[in-house]
Structure formats: C-alpha cells, structure tokens
N, C-alpha and C. Protein backbone atom coordinates (compact mmCIF):
# COMPACT_ATOMS: atom_id res chain seq x y z
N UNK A 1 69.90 94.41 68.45
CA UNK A 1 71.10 93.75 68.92
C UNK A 1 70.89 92.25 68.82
N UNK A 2 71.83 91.63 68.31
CA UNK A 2 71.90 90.32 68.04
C UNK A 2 72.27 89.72 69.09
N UNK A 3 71.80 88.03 69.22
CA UNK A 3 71.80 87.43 70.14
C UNK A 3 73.10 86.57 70.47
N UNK A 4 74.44 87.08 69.62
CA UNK A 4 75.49 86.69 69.49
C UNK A 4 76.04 87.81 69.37
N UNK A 5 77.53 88.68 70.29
CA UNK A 5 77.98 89.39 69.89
C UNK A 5 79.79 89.05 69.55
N UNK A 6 80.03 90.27 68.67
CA UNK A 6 81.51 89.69 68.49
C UNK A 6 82.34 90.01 69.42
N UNK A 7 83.78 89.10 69.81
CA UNK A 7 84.86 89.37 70.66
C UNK A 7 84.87 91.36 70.43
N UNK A 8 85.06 91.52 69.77
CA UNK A 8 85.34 93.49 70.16
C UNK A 8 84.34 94.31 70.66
N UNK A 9 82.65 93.48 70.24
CA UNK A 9 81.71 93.97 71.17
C UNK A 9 81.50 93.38 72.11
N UNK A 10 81.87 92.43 72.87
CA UNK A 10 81.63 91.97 74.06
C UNK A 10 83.19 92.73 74.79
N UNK A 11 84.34 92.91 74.56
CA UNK A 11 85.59 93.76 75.32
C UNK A 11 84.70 95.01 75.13
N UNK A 12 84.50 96.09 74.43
CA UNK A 12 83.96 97.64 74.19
C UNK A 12 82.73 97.17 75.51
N UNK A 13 82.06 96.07 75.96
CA UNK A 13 81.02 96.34 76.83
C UNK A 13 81.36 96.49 78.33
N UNK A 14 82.75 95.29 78.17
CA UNK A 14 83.86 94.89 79.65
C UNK A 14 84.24 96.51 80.02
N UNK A 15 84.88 97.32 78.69
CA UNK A 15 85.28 98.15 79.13
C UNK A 15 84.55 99.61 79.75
N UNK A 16 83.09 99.58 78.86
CA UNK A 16 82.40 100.28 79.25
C UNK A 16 82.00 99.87 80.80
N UNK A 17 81.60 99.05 81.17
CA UNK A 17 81.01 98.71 82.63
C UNK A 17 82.04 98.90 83.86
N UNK A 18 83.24 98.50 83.28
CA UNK A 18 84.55 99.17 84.47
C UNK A 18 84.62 100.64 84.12
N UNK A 19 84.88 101.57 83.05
CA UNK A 19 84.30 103.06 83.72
C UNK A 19 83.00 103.48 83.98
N UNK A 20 81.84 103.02 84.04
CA UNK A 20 80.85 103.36 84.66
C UNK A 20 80.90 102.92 86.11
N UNK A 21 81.40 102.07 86.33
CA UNK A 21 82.12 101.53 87.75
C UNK A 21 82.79 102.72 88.75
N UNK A 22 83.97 102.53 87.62
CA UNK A 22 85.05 103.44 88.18
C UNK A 22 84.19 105.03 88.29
N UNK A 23 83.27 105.70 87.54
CA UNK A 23 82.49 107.09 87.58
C UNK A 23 81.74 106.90 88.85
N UNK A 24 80.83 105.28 89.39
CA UNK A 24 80.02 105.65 90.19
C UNK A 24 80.98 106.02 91.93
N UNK A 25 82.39 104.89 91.82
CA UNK A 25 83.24 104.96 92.89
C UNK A 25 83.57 106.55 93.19
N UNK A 26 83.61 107.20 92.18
CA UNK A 26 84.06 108.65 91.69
C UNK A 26 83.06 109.50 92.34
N UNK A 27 82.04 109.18 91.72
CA UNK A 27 80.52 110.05 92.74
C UNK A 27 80.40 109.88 93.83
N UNK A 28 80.92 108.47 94.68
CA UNK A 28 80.85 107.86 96.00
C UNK A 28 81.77 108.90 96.68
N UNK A 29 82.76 109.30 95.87
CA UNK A 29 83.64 109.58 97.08
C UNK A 29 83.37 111.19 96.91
N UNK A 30 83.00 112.12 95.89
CA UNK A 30 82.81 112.96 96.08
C UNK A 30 81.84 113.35 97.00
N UNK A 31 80.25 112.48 97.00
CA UNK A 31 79.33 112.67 97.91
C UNK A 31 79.72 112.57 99.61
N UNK A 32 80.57 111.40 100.15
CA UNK A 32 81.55 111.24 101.20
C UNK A 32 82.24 112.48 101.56
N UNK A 33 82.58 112.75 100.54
CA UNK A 33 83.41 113.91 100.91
C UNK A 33 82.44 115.31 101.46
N UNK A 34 81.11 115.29 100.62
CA UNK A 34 80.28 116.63 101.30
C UNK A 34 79.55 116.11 102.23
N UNK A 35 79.49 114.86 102.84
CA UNK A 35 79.07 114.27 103.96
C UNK A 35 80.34 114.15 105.09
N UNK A 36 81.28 114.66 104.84
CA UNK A 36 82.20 115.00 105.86
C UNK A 36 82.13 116.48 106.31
N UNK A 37 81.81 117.01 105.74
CA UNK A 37 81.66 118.61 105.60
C UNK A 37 80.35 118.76 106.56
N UNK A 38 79.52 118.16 105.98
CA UNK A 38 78.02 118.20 107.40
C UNK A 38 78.45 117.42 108.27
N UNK A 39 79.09 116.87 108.75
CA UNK A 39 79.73 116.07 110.12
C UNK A 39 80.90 116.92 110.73
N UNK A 40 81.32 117.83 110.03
CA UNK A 40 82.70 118.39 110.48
C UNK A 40 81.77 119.92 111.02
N UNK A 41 80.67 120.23 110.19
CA UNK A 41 79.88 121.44 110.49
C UNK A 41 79.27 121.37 111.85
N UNK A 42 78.29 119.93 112.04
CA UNK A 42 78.06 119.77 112.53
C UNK A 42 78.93 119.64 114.43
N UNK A 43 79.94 118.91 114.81
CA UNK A 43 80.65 118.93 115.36
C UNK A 43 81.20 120.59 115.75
N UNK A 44 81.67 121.30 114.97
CA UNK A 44 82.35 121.93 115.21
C UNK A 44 80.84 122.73 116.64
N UNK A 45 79.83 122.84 115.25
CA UNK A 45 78.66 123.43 116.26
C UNK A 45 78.27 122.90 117.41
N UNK A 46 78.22 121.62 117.42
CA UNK A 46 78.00 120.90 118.82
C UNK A 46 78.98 121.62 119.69
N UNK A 47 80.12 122.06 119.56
CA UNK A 47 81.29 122.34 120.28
C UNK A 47 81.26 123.79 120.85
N UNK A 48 81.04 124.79 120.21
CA UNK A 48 80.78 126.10 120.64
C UNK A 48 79.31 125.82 121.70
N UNK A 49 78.43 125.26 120.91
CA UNK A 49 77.27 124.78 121.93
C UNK A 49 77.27 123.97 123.42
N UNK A 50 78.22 123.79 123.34
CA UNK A 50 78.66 123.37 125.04
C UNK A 50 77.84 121.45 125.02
N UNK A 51 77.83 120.67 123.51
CA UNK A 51 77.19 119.86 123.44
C UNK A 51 78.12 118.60 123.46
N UNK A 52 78.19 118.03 124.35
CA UNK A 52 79.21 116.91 123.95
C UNK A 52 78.77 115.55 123.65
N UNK A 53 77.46 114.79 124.10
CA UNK A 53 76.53 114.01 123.30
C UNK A 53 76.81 114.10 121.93
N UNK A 54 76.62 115.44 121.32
CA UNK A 54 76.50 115.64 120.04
C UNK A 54 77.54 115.64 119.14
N UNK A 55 78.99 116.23 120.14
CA UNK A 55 80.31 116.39 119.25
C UNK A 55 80.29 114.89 119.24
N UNK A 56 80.51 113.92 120.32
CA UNK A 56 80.81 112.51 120.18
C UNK A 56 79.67 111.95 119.18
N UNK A 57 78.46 111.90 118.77
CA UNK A 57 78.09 111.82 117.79
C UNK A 57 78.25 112.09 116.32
N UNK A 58 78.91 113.19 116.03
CA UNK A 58 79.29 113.70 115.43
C UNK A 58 80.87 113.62 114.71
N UNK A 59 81.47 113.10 116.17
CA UNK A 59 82.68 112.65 115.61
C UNK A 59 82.56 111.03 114.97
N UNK A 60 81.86 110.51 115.33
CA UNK A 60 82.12 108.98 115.22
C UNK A 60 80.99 109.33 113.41
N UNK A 61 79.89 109.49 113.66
CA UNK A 61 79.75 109.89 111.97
C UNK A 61 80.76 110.18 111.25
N UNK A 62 81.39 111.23 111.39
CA UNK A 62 82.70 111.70 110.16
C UNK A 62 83.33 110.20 110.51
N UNK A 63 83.99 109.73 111.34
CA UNK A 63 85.21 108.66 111.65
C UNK A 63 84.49 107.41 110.72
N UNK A 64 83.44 107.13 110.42
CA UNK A 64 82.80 106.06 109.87
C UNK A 64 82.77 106.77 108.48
N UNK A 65 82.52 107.89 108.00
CA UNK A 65 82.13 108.27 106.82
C UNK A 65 83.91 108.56 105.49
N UNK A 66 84.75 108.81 107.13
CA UNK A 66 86.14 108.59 106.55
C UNK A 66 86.65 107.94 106.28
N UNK A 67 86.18 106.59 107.16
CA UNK A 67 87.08 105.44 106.68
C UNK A 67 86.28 104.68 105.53
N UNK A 68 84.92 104.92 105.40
CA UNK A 68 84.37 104.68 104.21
C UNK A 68 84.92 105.41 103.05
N UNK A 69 85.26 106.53 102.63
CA UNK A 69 85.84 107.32 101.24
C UNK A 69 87.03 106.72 101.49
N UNK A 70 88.02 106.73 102.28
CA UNK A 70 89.35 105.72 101.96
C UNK A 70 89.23 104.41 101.73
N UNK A 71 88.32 103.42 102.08
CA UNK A 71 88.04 102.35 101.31
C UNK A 71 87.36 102.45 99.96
N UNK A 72 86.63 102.99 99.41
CA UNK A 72 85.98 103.75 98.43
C UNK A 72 87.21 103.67 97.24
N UNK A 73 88.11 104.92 98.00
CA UNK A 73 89.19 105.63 97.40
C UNK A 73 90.05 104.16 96.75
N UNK A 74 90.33 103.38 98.05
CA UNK A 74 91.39 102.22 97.28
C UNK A 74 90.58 100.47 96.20
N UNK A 75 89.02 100.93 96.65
CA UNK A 75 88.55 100.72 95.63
C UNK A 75 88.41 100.61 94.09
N UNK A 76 88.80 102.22 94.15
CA UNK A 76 88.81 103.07 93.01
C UNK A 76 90.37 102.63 92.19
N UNK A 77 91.54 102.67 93.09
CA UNK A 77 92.18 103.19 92.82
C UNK A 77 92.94 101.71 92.28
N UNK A 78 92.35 100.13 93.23
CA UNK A 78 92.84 99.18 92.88
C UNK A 78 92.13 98.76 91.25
N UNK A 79 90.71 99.02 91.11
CA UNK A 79 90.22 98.77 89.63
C UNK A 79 91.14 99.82 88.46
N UNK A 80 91.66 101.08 89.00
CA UNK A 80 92.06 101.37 87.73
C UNK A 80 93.29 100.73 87.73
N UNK A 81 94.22 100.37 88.79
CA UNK A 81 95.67 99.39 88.59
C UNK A 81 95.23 98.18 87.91
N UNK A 82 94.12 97.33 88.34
CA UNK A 82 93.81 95.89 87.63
C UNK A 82 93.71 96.37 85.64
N UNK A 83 93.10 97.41 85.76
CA UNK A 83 92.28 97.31 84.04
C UNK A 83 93.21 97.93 83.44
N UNK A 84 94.30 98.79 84.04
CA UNK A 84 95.87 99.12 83.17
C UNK A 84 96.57 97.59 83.26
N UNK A 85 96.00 97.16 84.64
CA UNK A 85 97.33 95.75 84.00
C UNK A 85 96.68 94.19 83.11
N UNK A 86 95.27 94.80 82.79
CA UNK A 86 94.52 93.68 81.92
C UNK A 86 94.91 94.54 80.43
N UNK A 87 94.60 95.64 80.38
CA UNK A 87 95.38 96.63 79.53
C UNK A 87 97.24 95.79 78.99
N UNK A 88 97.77 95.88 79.83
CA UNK A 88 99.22 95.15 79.44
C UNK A 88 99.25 94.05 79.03
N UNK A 89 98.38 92.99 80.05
CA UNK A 89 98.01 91.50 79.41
C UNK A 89 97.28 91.99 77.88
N UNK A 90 96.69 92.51 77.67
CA UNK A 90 96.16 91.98 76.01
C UNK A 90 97.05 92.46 75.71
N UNK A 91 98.09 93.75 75.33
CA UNK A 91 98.80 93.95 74.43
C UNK A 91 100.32 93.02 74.45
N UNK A 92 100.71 92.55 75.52
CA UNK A 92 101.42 91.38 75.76
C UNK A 92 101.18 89.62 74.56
N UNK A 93 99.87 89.61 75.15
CA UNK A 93 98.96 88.60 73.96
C UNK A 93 99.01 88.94 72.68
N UNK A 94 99.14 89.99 72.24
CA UNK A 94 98.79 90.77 71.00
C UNK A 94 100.60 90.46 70.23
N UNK A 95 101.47 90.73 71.41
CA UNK A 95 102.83 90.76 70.91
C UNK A 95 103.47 89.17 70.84
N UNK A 96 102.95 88.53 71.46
CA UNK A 96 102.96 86.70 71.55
C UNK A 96 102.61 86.33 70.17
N UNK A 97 100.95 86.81 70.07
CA UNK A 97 100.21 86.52 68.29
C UNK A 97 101.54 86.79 67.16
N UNK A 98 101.99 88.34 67.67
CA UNK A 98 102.68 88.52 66.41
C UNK A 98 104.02 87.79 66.59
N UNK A 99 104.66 87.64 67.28
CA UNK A 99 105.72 86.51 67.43
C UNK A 99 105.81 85.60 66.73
N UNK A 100 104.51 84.89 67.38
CA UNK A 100 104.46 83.26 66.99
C UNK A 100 103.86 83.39 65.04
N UNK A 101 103.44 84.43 64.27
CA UNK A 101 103.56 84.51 63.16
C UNK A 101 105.06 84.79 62.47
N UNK A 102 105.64 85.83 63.20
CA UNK A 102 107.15 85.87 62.69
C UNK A 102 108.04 84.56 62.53
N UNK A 103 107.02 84.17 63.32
CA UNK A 103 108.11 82.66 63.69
C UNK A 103 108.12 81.90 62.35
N UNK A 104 106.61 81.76 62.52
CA UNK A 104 105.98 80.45 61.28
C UNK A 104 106.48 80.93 60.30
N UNK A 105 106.50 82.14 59.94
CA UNK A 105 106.87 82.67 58.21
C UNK A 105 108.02 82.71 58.11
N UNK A 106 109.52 83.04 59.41
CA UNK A 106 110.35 83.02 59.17
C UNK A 106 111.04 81.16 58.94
N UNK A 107 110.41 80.58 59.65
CA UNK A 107 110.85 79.02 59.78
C UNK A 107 110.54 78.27 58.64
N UNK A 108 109.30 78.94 57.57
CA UNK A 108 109.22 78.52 56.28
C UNK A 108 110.08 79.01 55.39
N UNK A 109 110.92 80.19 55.44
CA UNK A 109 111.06 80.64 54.36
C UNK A 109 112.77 80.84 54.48
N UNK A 110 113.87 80.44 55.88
CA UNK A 110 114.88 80.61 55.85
C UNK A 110 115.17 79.50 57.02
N UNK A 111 116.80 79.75 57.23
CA UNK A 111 116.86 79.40 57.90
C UNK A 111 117.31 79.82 59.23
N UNK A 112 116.76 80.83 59.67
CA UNK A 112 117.20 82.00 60.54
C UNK A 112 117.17 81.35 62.00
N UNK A 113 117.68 81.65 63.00
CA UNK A 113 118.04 80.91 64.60
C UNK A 113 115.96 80.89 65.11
N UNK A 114 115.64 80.00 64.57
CA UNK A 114 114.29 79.73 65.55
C UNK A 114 114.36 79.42 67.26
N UNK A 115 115.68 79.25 67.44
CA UNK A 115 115.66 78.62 69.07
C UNK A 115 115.83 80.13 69.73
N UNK A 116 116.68 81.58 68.68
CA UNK A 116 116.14 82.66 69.49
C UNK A 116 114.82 82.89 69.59
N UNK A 117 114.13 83.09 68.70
CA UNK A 117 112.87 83.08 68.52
C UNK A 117 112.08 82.49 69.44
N UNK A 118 112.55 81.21 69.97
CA UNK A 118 111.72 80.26 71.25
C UNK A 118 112.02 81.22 72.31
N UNK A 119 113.48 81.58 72.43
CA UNK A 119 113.53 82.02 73.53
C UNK A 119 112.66 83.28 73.79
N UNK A 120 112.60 84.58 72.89
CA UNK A 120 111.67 85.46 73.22
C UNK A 120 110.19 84.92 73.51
N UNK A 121 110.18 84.09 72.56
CA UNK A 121 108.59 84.04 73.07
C UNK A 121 108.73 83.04 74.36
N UNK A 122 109.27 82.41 75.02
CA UNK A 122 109.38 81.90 76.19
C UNK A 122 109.82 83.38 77.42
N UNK A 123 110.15 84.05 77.33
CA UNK A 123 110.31 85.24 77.97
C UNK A 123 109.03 86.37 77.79
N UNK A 124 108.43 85.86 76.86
CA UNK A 124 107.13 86.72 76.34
C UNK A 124 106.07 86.13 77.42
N UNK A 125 105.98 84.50 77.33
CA UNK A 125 104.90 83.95 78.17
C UNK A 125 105.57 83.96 79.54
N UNK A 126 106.71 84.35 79.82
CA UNK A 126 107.06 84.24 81.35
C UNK A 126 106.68 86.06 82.04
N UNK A 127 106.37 86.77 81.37
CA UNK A 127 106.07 88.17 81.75
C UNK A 127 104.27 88.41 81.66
N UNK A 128 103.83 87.34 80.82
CA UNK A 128 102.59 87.22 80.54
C UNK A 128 102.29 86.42 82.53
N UNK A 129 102.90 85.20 82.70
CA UNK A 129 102.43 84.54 83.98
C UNK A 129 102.88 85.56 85.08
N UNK A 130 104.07 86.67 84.95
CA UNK A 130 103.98 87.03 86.27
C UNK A 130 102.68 88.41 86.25
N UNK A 131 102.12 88.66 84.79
CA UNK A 131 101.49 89.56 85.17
C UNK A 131 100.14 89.18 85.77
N UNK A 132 99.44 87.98 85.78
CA UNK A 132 98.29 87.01 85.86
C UNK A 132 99.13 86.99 87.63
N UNK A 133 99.98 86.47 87.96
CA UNK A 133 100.34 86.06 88.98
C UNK A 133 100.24 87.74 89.97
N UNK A 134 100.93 88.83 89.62
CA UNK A 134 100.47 90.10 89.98
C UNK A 134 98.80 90.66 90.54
N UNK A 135 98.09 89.93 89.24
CA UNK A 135 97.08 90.35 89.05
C UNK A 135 96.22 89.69 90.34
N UNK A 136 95.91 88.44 90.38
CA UNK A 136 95.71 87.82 91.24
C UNK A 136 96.02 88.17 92.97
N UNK A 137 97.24 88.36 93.28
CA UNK A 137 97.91 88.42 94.49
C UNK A 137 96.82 90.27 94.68
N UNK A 138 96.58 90.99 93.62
CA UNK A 138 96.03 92.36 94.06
C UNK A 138 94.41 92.11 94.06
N UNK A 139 93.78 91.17 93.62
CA UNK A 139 92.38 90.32 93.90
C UNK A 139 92.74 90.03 95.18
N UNK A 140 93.22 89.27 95.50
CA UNK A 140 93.29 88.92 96.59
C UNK A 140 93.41 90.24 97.48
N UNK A 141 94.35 91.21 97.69
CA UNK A 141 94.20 92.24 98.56
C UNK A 141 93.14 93.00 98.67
N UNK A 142 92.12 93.17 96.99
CA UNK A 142 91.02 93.41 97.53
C UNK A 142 89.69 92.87 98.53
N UNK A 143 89.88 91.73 98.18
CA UNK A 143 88.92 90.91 99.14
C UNK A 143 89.36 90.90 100.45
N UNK A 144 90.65 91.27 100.95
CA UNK A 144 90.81 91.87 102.18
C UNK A 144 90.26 92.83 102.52
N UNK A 145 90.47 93.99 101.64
CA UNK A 145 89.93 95.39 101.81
C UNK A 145 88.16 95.25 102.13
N UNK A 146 87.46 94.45 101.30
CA UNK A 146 85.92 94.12 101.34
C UNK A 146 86.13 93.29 102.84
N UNK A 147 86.70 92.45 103.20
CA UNK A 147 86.58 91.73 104.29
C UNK A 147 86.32 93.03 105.53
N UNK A 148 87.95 93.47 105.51
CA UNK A 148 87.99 94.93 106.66
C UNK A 148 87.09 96.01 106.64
N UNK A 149 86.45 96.47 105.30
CA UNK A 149 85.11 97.16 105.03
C UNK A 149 84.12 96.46 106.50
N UNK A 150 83.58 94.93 105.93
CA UNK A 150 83.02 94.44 106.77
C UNK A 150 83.11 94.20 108.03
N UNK A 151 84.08 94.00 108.74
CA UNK A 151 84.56 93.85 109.84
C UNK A 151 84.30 95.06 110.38
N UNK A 152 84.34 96.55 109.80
CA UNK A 152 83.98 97.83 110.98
C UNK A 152 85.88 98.05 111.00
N UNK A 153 86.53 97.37 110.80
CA UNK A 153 88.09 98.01 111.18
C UNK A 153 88.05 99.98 110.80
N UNK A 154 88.55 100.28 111.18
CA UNK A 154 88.05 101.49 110.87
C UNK A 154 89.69 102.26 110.41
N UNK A 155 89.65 103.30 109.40
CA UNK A 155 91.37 103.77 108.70
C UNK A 155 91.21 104.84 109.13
N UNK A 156 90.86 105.35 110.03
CA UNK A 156 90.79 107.25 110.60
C UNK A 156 91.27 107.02 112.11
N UNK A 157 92.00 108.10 112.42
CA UNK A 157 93.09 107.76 113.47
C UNK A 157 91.74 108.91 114.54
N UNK A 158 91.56 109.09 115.85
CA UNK A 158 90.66 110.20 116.56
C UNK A 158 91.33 111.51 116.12
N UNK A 159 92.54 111.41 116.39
CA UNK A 159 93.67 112.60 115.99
C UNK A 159 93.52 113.05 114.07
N UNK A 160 93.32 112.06 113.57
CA UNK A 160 92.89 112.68 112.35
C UNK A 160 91.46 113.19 112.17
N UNK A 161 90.60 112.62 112.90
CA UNK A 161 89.12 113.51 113.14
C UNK A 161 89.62 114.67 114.14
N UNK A 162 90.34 115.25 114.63
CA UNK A 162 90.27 116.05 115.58
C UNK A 162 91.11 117.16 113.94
N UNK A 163 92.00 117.13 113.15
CA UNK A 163 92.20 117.14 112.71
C UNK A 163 91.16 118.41 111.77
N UNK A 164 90.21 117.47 111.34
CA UNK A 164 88.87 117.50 110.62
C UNK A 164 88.33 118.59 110.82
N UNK A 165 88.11 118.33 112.20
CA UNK A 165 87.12 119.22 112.84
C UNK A 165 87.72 120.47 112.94
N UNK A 166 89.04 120.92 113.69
CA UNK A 166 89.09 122.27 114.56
C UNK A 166 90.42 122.74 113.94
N UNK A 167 90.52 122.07 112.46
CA UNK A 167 91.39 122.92 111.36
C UNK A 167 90.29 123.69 110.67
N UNK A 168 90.64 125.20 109.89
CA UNK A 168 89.19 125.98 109.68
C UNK A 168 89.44 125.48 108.39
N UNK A 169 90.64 125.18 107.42
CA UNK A 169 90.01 124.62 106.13
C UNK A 169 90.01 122.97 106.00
N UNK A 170 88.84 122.74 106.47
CA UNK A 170 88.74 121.33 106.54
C UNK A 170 88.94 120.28 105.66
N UNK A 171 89.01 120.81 104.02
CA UNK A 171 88.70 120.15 102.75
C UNK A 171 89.10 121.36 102.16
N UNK A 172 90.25 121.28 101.03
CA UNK A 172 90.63 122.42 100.16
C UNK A 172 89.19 121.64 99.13
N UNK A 173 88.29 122.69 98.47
CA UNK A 173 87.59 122.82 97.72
C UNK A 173 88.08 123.42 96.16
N UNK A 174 89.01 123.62 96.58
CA UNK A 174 89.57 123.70 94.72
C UNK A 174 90.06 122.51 94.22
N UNK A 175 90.72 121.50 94.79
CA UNK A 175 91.44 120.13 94.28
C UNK A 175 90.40 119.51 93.44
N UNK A 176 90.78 118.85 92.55
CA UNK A 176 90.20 118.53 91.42
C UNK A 176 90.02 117.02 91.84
N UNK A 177 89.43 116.31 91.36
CA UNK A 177 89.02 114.57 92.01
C UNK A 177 90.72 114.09 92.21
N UNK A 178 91.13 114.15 90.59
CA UNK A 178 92.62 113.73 90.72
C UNK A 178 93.48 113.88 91.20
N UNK A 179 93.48 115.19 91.58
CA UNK A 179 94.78 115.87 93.13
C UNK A 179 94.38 115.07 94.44
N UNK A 180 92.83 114.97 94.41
CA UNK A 180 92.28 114.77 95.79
C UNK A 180 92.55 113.27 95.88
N UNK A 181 92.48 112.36 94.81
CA UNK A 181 92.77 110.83 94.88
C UNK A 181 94.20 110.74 95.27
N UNK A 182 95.00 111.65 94.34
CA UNK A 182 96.20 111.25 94.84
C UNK A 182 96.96 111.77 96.20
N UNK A 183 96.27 112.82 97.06
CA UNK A 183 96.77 113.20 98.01
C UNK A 183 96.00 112.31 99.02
N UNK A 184 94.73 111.87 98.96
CA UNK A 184 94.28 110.48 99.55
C UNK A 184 95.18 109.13 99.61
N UNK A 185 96.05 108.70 98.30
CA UNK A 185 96.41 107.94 97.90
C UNK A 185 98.11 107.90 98.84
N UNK A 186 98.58 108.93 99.15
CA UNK A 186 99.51 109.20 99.60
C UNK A 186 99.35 109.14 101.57
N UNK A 187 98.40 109.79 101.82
CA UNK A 187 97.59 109.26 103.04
C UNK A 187 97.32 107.98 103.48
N UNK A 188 97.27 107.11 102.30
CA UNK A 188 96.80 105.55 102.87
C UNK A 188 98.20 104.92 102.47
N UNK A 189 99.12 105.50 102.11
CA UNK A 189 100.52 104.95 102.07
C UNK A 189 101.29 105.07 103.45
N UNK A 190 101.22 106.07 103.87
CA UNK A 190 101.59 105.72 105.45
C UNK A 190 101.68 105.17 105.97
C-alpha cells in the first residue's frame, strides 16, 4: 500500500470504518440484550426466593443495562441517518458537477436561458446548505445523547423494568436485529 491513496480509496476506507462501526453498535446491542435476560432471570429468582436485596439489585442492573442498549440503539440508528444523508450530499455534489458542465458547454455552444440554469444550480446549492445545516443540528443531538450517556440520566421508566421482569416473554427471541431496532426505535419515540 502506497503512501498516498486516491480520493475513491480513501471514501471505500470512510465507508468501510462506519459499517464496522455500525456491526460493532450491532453486537453491543445484541450482547445488552442477553445481559437483560440474566438480570431479568436473575430478579425474577431473587423474587420467588423471598430476596429483596437481590431483586433491588437486580432491578437496577437491568434499569442501567436498558438504558444503555437504548442509547446504543440511537447511536446506531443516528450514524446510519448521518451516512444516508452524507450519502445524499455526494450525490447532490455529483448533480452540481454535472450542472455546472451542462452549463459551460451549453453557454459555448448556444444561446440557451443560462440565468435558468443559475437558477437550478442556485437551488441545487441551497438543498446542498440545508442538508450540511440538517446534518450538523443531528451532531449536535448526538453529543447530547453522549453528554446524557454520561450524566447517568437514565431512559427506563421502574414500570418498564417491572414490565421486564414479571411478563413471562420477556424478549421475543425470533425478531430479527431489524424488527428489534425498529420496535426499539418506536419505543424511544414516545
């Protein structure tokens, strides 16, 4: 590997490192998820056991391990919105490039309305700034989300750990990551 790479191998590397990203967020939350399962096991047993030290132990594990996979989850779920909408920005750029060539070749060779021509591509770069302007304002909401991570705020209600616990199917085990993101995803819309 050369000590210079080209613009399409340095994007093919951007893009590789955001889904290896996005796979490890993916493993995070599946593992979360069978670490709710030994906290929900656990609990339930503390409970027939006449143990309440242990259920309250037990509950506050799951309650920390939940609101960790829903931060996880919108983790996940804000990198794949950013890299579909860096996704739109290049092909946006891509449609600007070809513009501003239609332009040049048409402005040499006729005399066809160039001031429409301004105008699309002035409507081209005004969809280009609100998507940068989009993009940004959802950076920013993540560094909230990392802030509230830090802070301990916690996204699990007691009633949704009670929930957890002393419903007998605690976790449908057939849902596929993608059912399970989006019925997560619908949960943190509330």
């Amino acid at each position: 590997m050369g000590l210079f790479k080209s613009k399409e191998e340095k994007e093919m590397e951007r893009k590789q490192a955001v889904k290896n990203s996005m796979r490890e967020l993916e493993k995070r939350i599946r593992k979360l998820k069978e670490t709710e399962k030994v906290y929900i096991d656990a609990a339930q047993e503390a409970q027939r056991e006449d143990l309440p030290e242990q259920v309250k132990l037990a509950r506050e594990a799951l309650k920390m391990t939940v609101s960790e996979r829903k931060r996880t989850l919108k983790m996940l779920l804000n990198a794949r919105i950013i890299a579909q909408m860096r996704d739109m920005s290049a092909m946006t750029g891509e449609f600007l490039s070809a513009i501003s060539t239609i332009s040049k070749s048409i402005a040499g060779t006729t005399t066809t309305d160039v001031s429409k021509l301004s105008t699309e591509l002035k409507k081209a770069m005004g969809t280009v700034s609100q998507q940068t302007e989009n993009l940004s304002e959802m950076l920013e909401d993540s560094q909230e989300d990392v802030s509230d991570f830090s802070s301990g705020t916690s996204l699990v209600s007691e009633e949704d750990i009670d929930k957890l616990i002393y419903s007998n199917g605690a976790a449908d085990e057939g849902l596929s990551i993608d059912d399970e993101l989006a019925s997560l995803k619908q949960q943190l819309d509330k």
